[in-house]
Protein backbone atom coordinates (compact mmCIF):
# COMPACT_ATOMS: atom_id res chain seq x y z
CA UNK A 1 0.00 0.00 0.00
CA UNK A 2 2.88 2.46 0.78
CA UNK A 3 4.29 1.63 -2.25
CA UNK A 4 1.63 2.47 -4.15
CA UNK A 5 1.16 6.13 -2.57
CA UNK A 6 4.89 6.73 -3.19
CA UNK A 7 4.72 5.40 -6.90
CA UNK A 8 1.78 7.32 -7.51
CA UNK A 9 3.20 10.91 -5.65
CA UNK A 10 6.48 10.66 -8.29
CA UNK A 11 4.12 9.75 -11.11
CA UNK A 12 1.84 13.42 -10.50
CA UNK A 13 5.29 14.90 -9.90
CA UNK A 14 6.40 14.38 -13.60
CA UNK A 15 3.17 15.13 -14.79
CA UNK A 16 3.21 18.30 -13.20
CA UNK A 17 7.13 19.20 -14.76
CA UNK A 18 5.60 18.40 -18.07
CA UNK A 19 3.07 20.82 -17.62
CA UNK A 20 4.89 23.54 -16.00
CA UNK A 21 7.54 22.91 -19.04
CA UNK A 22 5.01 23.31 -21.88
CA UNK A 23 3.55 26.43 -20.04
CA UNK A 24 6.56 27.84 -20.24
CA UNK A 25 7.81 27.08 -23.85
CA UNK A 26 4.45 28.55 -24.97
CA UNK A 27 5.21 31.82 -22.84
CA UNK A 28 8.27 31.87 -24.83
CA UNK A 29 7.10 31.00 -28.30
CA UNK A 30 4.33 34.08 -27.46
CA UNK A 31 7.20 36.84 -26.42
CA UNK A 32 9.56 35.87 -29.44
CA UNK A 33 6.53 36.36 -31.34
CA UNK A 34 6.39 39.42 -30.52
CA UNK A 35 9.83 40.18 -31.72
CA UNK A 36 8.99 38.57 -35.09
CA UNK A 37 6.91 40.06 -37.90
CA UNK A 38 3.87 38.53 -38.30
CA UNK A 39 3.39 35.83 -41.35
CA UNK A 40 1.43 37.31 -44.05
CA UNK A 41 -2.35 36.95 -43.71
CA UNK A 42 -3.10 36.89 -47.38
CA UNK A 43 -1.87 34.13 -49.76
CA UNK A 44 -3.09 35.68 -53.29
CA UNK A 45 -5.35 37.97 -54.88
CA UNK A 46 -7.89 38.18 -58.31
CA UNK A 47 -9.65 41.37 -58.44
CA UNK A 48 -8.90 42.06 -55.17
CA UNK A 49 -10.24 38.68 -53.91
CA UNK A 50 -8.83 37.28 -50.74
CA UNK A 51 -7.55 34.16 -50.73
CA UNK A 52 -7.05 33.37 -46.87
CA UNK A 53 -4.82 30.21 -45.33
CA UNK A 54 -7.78 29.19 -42.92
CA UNK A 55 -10.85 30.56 -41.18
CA UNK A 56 -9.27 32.60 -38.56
CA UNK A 57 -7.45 34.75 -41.17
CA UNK A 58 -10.72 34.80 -43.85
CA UNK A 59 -12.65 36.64 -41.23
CA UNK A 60 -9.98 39.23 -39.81
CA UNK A 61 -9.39 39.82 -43.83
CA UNK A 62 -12.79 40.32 -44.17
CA UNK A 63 -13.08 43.15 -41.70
CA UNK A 64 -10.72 45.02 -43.51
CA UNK A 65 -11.86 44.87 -47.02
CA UNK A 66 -15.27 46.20 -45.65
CA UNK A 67 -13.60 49.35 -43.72
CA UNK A 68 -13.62 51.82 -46.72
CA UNK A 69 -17.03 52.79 -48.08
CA UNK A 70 -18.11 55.18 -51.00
CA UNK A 71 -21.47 57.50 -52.20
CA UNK A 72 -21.83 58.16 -55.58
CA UNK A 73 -24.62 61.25 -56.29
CA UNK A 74 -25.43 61.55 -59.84
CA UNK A 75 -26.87 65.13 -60.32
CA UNK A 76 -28.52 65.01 -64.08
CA UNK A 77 -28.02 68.14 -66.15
CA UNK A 78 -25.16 69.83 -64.66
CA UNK A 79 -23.31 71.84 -67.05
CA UNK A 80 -19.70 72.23 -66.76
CA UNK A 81 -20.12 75.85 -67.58
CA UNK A 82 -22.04 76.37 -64.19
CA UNK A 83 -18.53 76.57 -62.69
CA UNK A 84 -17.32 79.90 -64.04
CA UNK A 85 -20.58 81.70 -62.55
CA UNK A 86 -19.80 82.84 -59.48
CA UNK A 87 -23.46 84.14 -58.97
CA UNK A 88 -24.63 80.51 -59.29
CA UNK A 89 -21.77 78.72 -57.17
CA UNK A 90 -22.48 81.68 -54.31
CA UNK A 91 -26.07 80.23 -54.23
CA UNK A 92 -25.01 76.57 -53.77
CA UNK A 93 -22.80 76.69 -50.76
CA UNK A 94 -22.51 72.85 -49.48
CA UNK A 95 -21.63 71.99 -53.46
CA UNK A 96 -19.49 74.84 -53.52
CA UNK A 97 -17.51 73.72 -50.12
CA UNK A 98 -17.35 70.42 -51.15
CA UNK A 99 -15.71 71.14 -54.96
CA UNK A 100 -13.18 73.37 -53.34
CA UNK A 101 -11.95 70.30 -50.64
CA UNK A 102 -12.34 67.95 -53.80
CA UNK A 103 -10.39 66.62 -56.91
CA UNK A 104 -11.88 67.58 -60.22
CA UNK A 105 -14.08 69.82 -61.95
CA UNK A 106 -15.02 70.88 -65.79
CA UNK A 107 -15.16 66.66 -67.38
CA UNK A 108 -16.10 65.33 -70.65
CA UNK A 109 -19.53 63.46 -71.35
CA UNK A 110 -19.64 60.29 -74.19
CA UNK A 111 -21.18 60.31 -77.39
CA UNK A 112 -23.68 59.92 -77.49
CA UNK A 113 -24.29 62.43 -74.16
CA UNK A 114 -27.56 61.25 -72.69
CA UNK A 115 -28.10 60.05 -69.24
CA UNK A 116 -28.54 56.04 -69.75
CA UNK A 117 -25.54 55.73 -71.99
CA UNK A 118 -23.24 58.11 -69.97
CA UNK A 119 -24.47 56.61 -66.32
CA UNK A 120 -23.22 52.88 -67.24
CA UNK A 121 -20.39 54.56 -68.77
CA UNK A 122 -19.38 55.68 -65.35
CA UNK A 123 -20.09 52.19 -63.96
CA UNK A 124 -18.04 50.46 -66.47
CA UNK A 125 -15.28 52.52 -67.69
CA UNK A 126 -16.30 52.24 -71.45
CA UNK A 127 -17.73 54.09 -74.33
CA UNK A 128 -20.96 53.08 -75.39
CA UNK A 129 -20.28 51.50 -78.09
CA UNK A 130 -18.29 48.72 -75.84
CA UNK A 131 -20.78 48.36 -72.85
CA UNK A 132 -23.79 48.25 -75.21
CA UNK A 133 -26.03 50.86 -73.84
CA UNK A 134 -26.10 53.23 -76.74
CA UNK A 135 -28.56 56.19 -75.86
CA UNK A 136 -31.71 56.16 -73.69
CA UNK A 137 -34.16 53.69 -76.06
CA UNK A 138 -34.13 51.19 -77.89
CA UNK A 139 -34.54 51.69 -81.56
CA UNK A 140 -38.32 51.49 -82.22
CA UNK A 141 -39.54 54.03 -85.20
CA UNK A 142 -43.66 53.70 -84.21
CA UNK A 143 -43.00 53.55 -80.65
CA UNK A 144 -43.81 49.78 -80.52
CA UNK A 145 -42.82 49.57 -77.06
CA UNK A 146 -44.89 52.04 -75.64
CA UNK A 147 -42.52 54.42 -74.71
CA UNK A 148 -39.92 52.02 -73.73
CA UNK A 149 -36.61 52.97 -72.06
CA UNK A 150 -33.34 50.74 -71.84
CA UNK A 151 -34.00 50.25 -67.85
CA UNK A 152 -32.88 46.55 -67.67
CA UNK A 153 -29.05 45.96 -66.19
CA UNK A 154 -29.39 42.62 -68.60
CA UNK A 155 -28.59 44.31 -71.79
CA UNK A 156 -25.53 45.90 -70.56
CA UNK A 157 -22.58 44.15 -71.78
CA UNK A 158 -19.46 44.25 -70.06
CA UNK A 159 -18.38 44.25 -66.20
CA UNK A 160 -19.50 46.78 -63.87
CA UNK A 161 -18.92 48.10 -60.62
CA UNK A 162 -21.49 46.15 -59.28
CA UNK A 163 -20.43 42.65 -60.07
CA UNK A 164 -17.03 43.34 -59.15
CA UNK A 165 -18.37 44.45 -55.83
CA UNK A 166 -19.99 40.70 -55.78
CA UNK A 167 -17.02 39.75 -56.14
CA UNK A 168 -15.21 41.85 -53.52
CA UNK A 169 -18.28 40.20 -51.24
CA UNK A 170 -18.91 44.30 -50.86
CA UNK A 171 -22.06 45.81 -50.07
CA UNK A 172 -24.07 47.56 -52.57
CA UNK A 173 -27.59 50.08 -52.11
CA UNK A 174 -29.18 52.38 -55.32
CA UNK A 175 -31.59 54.50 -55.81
CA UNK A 176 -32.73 55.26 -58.73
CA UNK A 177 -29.86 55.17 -60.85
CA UNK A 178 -30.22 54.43 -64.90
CA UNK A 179 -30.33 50.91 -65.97
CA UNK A 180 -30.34 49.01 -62.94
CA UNK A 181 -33.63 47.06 -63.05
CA UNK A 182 -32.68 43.26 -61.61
CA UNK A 183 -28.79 44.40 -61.05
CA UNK A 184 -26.94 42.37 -58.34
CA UNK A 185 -27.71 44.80 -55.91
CA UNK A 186 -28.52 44.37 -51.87
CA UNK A 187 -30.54 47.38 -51.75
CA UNK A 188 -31.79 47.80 -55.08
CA UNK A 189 -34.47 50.89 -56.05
CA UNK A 190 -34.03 50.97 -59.83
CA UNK A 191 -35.37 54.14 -62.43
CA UNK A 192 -38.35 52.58 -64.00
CA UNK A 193 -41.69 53.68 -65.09
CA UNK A 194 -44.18 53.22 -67.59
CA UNK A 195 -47.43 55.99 -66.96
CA UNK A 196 -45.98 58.28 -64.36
CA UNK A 197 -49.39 57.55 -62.64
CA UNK A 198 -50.51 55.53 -59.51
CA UNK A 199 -49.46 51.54 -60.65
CA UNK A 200 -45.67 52.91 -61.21
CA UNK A 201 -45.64 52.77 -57.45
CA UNK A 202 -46.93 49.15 -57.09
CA UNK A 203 -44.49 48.56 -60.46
CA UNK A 204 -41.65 50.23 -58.49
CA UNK A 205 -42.39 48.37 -55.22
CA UNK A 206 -42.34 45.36 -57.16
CA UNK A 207 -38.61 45.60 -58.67
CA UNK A 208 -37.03 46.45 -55.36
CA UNK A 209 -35.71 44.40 -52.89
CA UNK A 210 -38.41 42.84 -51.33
CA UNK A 211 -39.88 45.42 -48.69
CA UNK A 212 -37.03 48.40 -49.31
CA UNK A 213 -39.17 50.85 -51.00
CA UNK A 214 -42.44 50.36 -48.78
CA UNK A 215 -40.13 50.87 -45.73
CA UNK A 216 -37.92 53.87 -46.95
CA UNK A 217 -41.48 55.80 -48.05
CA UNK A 218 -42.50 55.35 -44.26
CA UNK A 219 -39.24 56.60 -43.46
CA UNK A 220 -39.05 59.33 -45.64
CA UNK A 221 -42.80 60.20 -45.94
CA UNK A 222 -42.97 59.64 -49.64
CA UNK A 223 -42.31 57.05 -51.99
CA UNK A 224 -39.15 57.39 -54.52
CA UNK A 225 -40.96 57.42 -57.97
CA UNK A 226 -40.38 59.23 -61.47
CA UNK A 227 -42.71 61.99 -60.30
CA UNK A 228 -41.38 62.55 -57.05
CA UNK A 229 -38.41 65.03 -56.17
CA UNK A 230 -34.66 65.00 -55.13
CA UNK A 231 -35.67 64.77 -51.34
CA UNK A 232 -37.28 61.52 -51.81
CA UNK A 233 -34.48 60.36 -53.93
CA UNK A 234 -31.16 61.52 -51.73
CA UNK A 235 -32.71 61.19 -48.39
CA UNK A 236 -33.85 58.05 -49.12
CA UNK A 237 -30.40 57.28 -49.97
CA UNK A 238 -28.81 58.88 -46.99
CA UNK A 239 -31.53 56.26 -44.55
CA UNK A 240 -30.43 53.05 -46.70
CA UNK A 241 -27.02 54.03 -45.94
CA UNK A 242 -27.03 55.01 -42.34
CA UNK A 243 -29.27 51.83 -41.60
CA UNK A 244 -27.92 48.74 -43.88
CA UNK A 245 -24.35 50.41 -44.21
CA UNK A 246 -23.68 49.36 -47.66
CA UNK A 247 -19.99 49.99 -48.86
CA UNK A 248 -21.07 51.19 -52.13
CA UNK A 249 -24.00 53.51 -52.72
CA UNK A 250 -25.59 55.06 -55.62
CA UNK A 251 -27.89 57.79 -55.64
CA UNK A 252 -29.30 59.77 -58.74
CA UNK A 253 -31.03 62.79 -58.98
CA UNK A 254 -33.13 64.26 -61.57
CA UNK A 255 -34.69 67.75 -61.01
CA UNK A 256 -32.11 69.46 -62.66
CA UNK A 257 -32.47 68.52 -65.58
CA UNK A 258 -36.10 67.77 -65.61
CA UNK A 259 -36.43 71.93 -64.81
CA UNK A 260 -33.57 72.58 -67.84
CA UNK A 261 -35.11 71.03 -70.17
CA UNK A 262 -38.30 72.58 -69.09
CA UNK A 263 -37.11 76.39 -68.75
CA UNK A 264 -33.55 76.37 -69.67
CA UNK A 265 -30.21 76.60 -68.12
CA UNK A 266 -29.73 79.77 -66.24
CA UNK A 267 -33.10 80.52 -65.66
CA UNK A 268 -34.71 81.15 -62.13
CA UNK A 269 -36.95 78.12 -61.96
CA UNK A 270 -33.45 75.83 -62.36
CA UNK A 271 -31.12 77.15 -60.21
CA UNK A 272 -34.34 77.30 -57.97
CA UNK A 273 -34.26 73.84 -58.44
CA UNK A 274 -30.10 73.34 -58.03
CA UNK A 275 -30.31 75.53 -54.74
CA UNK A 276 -32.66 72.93 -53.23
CA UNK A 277 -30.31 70.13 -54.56
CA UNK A 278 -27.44 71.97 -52.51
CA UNK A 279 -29.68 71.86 -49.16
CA UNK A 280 -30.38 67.82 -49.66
CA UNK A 281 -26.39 67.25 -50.55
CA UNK A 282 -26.17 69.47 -47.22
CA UNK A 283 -28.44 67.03 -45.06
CA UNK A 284 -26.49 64.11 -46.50
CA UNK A 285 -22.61 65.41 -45.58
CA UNK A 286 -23.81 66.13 -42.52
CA UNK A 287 -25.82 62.98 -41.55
CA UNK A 288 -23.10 60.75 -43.21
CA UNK A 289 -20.40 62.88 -40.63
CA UNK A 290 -18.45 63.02 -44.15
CA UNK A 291 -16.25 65.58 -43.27
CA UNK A 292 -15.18 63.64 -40.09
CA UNK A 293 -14.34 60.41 -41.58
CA UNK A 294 -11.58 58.71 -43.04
CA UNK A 295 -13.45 55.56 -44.16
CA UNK A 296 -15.78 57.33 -46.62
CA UNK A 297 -15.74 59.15 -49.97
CA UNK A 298 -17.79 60.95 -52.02
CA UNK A 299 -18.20 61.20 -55.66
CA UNK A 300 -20.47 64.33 -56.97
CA UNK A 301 -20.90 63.74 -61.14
CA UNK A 302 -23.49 64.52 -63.83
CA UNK A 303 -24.02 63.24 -67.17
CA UNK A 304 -23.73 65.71 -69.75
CA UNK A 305 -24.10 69.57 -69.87
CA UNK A 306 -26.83 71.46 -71.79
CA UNK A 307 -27.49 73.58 -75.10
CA UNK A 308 -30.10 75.79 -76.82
CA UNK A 309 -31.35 74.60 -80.43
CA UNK A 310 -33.47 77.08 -82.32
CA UNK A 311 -33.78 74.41 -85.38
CA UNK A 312 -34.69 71.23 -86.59
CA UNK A 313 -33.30 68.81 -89.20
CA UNK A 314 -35.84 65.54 -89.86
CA UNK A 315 -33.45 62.96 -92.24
CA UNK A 316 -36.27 60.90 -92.25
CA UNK A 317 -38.51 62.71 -94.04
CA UNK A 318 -35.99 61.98 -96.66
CA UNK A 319 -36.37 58.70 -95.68
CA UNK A 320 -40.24 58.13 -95.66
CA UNK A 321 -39.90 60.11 -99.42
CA UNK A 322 -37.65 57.69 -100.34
CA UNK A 323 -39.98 54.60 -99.04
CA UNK A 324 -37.49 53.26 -96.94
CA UNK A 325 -40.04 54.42 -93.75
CA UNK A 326 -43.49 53.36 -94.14
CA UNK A 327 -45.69 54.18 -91.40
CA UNK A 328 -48.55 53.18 -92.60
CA UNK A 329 -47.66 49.72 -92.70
CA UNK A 330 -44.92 49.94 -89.74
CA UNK A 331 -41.94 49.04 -91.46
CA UNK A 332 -39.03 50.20 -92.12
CA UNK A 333 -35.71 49.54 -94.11
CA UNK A 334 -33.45 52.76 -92.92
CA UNK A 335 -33.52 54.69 -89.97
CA UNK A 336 -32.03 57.06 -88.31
CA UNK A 337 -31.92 56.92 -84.11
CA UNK A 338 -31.34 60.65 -82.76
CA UNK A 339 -29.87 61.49 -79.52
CA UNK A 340 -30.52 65.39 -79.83
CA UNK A 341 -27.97 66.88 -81.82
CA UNK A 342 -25.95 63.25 -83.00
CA UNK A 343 -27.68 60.55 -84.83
CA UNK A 344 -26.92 57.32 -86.00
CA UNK A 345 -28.30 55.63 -89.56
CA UNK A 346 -29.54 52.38 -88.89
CA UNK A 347 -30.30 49.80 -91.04
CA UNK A 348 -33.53 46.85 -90.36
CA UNK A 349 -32.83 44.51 -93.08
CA UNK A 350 -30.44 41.57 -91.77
CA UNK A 351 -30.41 43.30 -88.29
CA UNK A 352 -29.83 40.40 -86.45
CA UNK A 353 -27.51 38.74 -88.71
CA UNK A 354 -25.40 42.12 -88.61
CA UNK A 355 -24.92 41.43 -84.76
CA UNK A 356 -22.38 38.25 -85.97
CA UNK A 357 -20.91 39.79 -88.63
CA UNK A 358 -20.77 43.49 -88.73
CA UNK A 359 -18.01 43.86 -90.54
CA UNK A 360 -19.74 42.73 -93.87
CA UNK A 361 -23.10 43.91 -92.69
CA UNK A 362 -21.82 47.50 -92.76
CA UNK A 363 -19.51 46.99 -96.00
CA UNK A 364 -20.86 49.56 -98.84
CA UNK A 365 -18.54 48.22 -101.86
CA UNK A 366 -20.74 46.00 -102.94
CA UNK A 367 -24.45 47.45 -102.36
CA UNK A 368 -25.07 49.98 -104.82
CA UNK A 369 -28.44 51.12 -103.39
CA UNK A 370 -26.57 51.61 -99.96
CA UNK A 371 -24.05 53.59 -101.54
CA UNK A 372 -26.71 55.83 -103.26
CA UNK A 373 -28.41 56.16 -99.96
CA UNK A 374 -25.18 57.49 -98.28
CA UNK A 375 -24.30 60.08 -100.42
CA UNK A 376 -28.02 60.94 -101.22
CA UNK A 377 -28.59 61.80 -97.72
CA UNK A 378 -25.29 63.24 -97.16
CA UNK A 379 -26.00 65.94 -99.67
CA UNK A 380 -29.37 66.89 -99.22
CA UNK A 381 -28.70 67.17 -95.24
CA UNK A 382 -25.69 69.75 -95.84
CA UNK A 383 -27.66 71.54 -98.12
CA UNK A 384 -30.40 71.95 -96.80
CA UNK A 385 -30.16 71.23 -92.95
CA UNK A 386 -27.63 74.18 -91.27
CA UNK A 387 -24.66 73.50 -89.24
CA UNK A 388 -25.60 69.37 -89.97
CA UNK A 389 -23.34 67.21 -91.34
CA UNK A 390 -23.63 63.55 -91.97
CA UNK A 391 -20.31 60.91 -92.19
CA UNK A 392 -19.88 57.55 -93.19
CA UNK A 393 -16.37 56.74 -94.23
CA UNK A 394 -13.03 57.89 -92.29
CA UNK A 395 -10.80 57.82 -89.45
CA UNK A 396 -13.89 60.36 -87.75
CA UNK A 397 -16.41 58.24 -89.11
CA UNK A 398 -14.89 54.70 -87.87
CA UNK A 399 -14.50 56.47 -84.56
CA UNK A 400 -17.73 57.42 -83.85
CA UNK A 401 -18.99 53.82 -85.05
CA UNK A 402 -16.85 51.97 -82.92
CA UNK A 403 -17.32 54.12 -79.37
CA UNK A 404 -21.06 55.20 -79.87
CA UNK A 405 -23.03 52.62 -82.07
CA UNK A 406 -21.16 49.84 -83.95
CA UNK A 407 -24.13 49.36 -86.42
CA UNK A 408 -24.65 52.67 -88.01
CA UNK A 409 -24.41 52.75 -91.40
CA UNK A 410 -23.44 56.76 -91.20
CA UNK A 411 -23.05 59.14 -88.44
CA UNK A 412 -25.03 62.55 -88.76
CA UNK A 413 -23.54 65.63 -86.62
CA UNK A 414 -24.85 68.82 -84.99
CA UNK A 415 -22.37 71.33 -85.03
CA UNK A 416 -23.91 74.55 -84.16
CA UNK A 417 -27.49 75.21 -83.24
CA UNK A 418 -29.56 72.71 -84.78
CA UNK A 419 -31.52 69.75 -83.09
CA UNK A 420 -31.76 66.72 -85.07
CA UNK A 421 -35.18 64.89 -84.43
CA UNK A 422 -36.52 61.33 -85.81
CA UNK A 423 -40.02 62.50 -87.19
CA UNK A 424 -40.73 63.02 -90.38
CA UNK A 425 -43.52 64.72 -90.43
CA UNK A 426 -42.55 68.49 -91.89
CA UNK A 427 -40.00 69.93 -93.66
CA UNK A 428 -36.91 68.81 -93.74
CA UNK A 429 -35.13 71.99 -91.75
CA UNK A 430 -37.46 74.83 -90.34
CA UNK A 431 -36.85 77.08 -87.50
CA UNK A 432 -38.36 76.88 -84.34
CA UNK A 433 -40.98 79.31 -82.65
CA UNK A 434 -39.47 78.42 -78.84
CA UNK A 435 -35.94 77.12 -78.15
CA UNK A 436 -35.32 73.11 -77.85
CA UNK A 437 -33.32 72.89 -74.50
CA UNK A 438 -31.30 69.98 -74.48
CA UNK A 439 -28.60 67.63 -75.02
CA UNK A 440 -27.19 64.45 -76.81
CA UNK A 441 -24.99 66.68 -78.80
CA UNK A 442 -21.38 65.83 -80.01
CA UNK A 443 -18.92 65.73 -76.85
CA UNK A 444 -16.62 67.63 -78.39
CA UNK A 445 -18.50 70.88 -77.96
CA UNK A 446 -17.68 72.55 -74.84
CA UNK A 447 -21.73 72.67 -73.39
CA UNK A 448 -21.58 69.23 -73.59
CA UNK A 449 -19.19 69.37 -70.90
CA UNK A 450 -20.63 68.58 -67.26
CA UNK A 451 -18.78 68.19 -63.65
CA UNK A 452 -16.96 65.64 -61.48
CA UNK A 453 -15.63 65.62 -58.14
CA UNK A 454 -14.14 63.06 -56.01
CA UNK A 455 -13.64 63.98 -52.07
CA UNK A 456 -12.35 62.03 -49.15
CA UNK A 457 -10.54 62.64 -46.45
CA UNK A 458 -7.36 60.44 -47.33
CA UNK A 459 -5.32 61.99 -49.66
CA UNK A 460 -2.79 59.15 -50.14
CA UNK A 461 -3.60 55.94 -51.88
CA UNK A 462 -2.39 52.71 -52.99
CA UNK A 463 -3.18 53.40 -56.83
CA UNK A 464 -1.50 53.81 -60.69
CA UNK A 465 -1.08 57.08 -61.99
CA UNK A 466 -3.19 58.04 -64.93
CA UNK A 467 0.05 61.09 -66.02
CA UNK A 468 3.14 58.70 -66.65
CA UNK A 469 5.14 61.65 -65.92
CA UNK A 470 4.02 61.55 -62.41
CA UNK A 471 6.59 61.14 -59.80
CA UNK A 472 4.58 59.21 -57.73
CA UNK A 473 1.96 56.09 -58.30
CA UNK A 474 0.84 56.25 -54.41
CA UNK A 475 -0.94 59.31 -54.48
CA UNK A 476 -4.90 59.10 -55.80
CA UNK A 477 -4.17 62.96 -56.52
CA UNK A 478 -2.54 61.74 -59.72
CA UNK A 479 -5.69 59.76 -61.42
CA UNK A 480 -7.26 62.73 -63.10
CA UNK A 481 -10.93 63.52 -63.32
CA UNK A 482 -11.56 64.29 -66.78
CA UNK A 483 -14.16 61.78 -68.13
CA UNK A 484 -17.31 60.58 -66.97
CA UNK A 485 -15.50 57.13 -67.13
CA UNK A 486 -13.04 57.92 -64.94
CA UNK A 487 -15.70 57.90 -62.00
CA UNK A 488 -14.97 53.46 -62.69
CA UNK A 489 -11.44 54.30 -61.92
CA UNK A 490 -11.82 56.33 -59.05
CA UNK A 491 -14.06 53.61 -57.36
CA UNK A 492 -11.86 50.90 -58.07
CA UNK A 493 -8.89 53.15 -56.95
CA UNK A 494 -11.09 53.84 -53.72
CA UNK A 495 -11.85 50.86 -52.47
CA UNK A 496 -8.81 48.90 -53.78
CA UNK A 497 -9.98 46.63 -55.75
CA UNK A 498 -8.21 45.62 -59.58
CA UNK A 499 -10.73 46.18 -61.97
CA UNK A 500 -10.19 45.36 -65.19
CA UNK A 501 -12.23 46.97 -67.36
CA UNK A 502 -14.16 45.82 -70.72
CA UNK A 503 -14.58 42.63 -69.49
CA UNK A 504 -17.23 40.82 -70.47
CA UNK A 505 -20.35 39.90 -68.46
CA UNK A 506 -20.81 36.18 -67.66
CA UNK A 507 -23.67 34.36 -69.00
């Protein structure tokens, strides 16, 4: 029995020195640790997508990738030109503030410049002619859609910023912004409307995510719709992102240039309009704490700027004389799709087959009745339309094809004071009795210009230099704001991810 006690005593005792012993080589393994830099937490990277070594690392990764978040307010209508008034800037004080703390100012719009073409060229980096929306509706001479716009994300083409943000796992909210109906967003309100009456808002409802609208218009105390204002629209994008904290928002506004087309730029009733704009950007800087914080930025853009036509071209009345339009019957051969003061000749015959091979499709050599057509057209419009001229062969020519719309036949330019429209009912060129306030003009003409501004408290950046002559490539200062495109590259920069853009969307 004693020997038992004994051999069980010196048995506890070396249990107890093995224990002591690895106590103390883990106390030691901890404080040379300490000493040591730590072992990198990330193995790889695609697009910015973490690759992590096990499920400790994935989720402190994970934590960091969400820390930076950005807003993106599209203000429709805002031309550049705006910027050397100081009479309008003094009357827009939180814009004003924010432009001077900011990167950017006077940008270029696309061709063609309209709002659903030059908003997913800001989400994807690329012309028009690339990510496939190629003006505001689809091309539909007697209005067989009823009025149809290009609302649905589906027919955009290439990459945006929203599927690399699925595959960032980021956050995304929107409201309102152009083609975004069924978009892989979290918090999705997208621009769609069909009446502007009562059923839009069960329509609109419907298209959200699930419950979102229903429960921002009891928020906000009215529902975001076509017909409502920019304080449904912004605040209701300020309360998605204070409550679901998304990392990437998207707002879009629209009274501006709802009130210039109406009245004009520079008149009272639209900078009545911009000075309430200011007061809602006001609420959201200061219920966002903008100003304050390091983890969020703020991109302020618009679309395109604005002109005043006082005359109208119709090519298709030359068209419809030469039977290629036929209303009666609702079909046509040749067409031509009009953005304002840039148009595109279409043709119908083949249409689908030109979509495989547009190279021969569009090929002229051989199609003597084509070739007529061209230089038919192109004659009568520079006679007869002023400050109109029409292109379809050339280094100009093969420039506008490929950025703005790959399958027109000829390209038909605005380059003064005249606003090319698609009816062809009158005369070919009259004047007008009241001004046409609008758009969709070449880019190259300086009112075609609009703004962009990127702000955020951190100046310094892990990012490439758009100037090679730059001394630094650290230093988001360097990635000019000149293009509405470049708001894809400021994003990307932003939140440090690789985009690579003019990728093509998966099936």
């Amino acid at each position: 029995m004693l020997f038992f006690i004994f051999a069980m005593m010196f048995k506890w005792k070396i249990s107890l020195g093995i224990l002591l012993l690895f106590i103390d080589v883990s106390t030691y393994s901890f404080l040379k640790a300490k000493d040591k830099p730590t072992e990198p937490l990330i193995e790889s990277s695609k697009h910015g997508k973490i690759l992590t070594k096990n499920k400790v690392t994935k989720s402190i990764v994970k934590i960091s990738k969400t820390k930076r978040k950005l807003i993106i307010l599209s203000i429709d209508g805002f031309p550049a030109y705006y910027l050397d008034h100081p009479e309008i800037l003094n009357q827009i004080p939180n814009l004003k503030n924010l432009f001077a703390k900011s990167q950017g100012g006077r940008i270029a719009t696309i061709n063609p410049s309209v709002t659903y073409a030059s908003h997913t060229s800001m989400i994807t980096g690329q012309d028009p002619g690339f990510h496939g929306i190629e003006g505001n509706t689809p091309i539909d001479p007697f209005d067989l859609e009823d009025g149809a716009w290009l609302w649905y994300y589906d027919d955009i083409k290439v990459e945006t910023l929203l599927d690399i943000a699925k595959q960032e796992n980021a956050k995304t909210a929107n409201v309102y912004w152009p083609v975004t109906v069924a978009a892989p967003i979290d918090w999705n309100i997208p621009q769609f409307w069909r009446k502007k009456t009562n059923s839009d808002l069960k329509i609109l409802r419907s298209l959200s995510t699930p419950g979102l609208h229903r429960a921002m218009e009891k928020k906000i105390k009215q529902p975001v719709l076509e017909t409502t204002k920019d304080d449904a629209k912004i605040r209701t994008g300020v309360e998605i992102f204070l409550k679901y904290k998304p990392d990437i928002t998207l707002i879009y506004s629209t009274d501006l240039d709802t009130y210039h087309h109406a009245k004009g730029p520079f008149s009272d009733q639209a900078i009545e309009k911009l000075k309430l704009t200011d007061r809602y950007v006001g609420e959201l800087i200061h219920k966002t704490n903008l100003y304050k914080r390091k983890d969020l930025a703020l991109i302020v853009v618009s679309d395109h700027g604005f002109t005043t036509a006082k005359s109208i071209c119709r090519p298709n009345k030359l068209l419809l004389e030469m039977n290629y339009l036929q209303p009666q019957d609702k079909t046509w051969k040749y067409y031509v799709k009009s953005t304002g003061g840039l148009a595109f000749l279409v043709e119908n015959e083949k249409y689908s087959e030109s979509k495989q091979n547009p190279s021969t499709f569009l090929s002229a050599e051989n199609n003597p009745e084509r070739m007529n057509l061209l230089y038919s057209l192109s004659s009568k419009i520079k006679e007869e339309c002023k400050g109109v001229r029409m292109i379809f062969a050339g280094d100009e020519f093969e420039n506008y094809r490929k950025k703005s719309f790959p399958l027109s036949l000829a390209i038909i330019l605005s380059d003064e004071s005249t606003y090319i429209s698609t009816s062809w009912t009158g005369d070919l060129y009259s004047d007008v009795q009241n001004p046409i306030f609008t758009h969709g003009f070449p880019a190259y003409r300086g009112d075609m210009d609009t703004i962009g501004f990127f702000y955020s408290n951190i100046r310094t950046q892990e990012s490439l230099s758009k100037n090679p002559k730059s001394k630094s490539k650290d230093n988001i200062q360097n990635l000019g704001f000149e293009s509405v495109k470049d708001v894809f590259a400021f994003t990307c920069m932003w939140m440090k991810w690789d985009c690579k853009p003019n990728l093509k969307k998966e099936d």
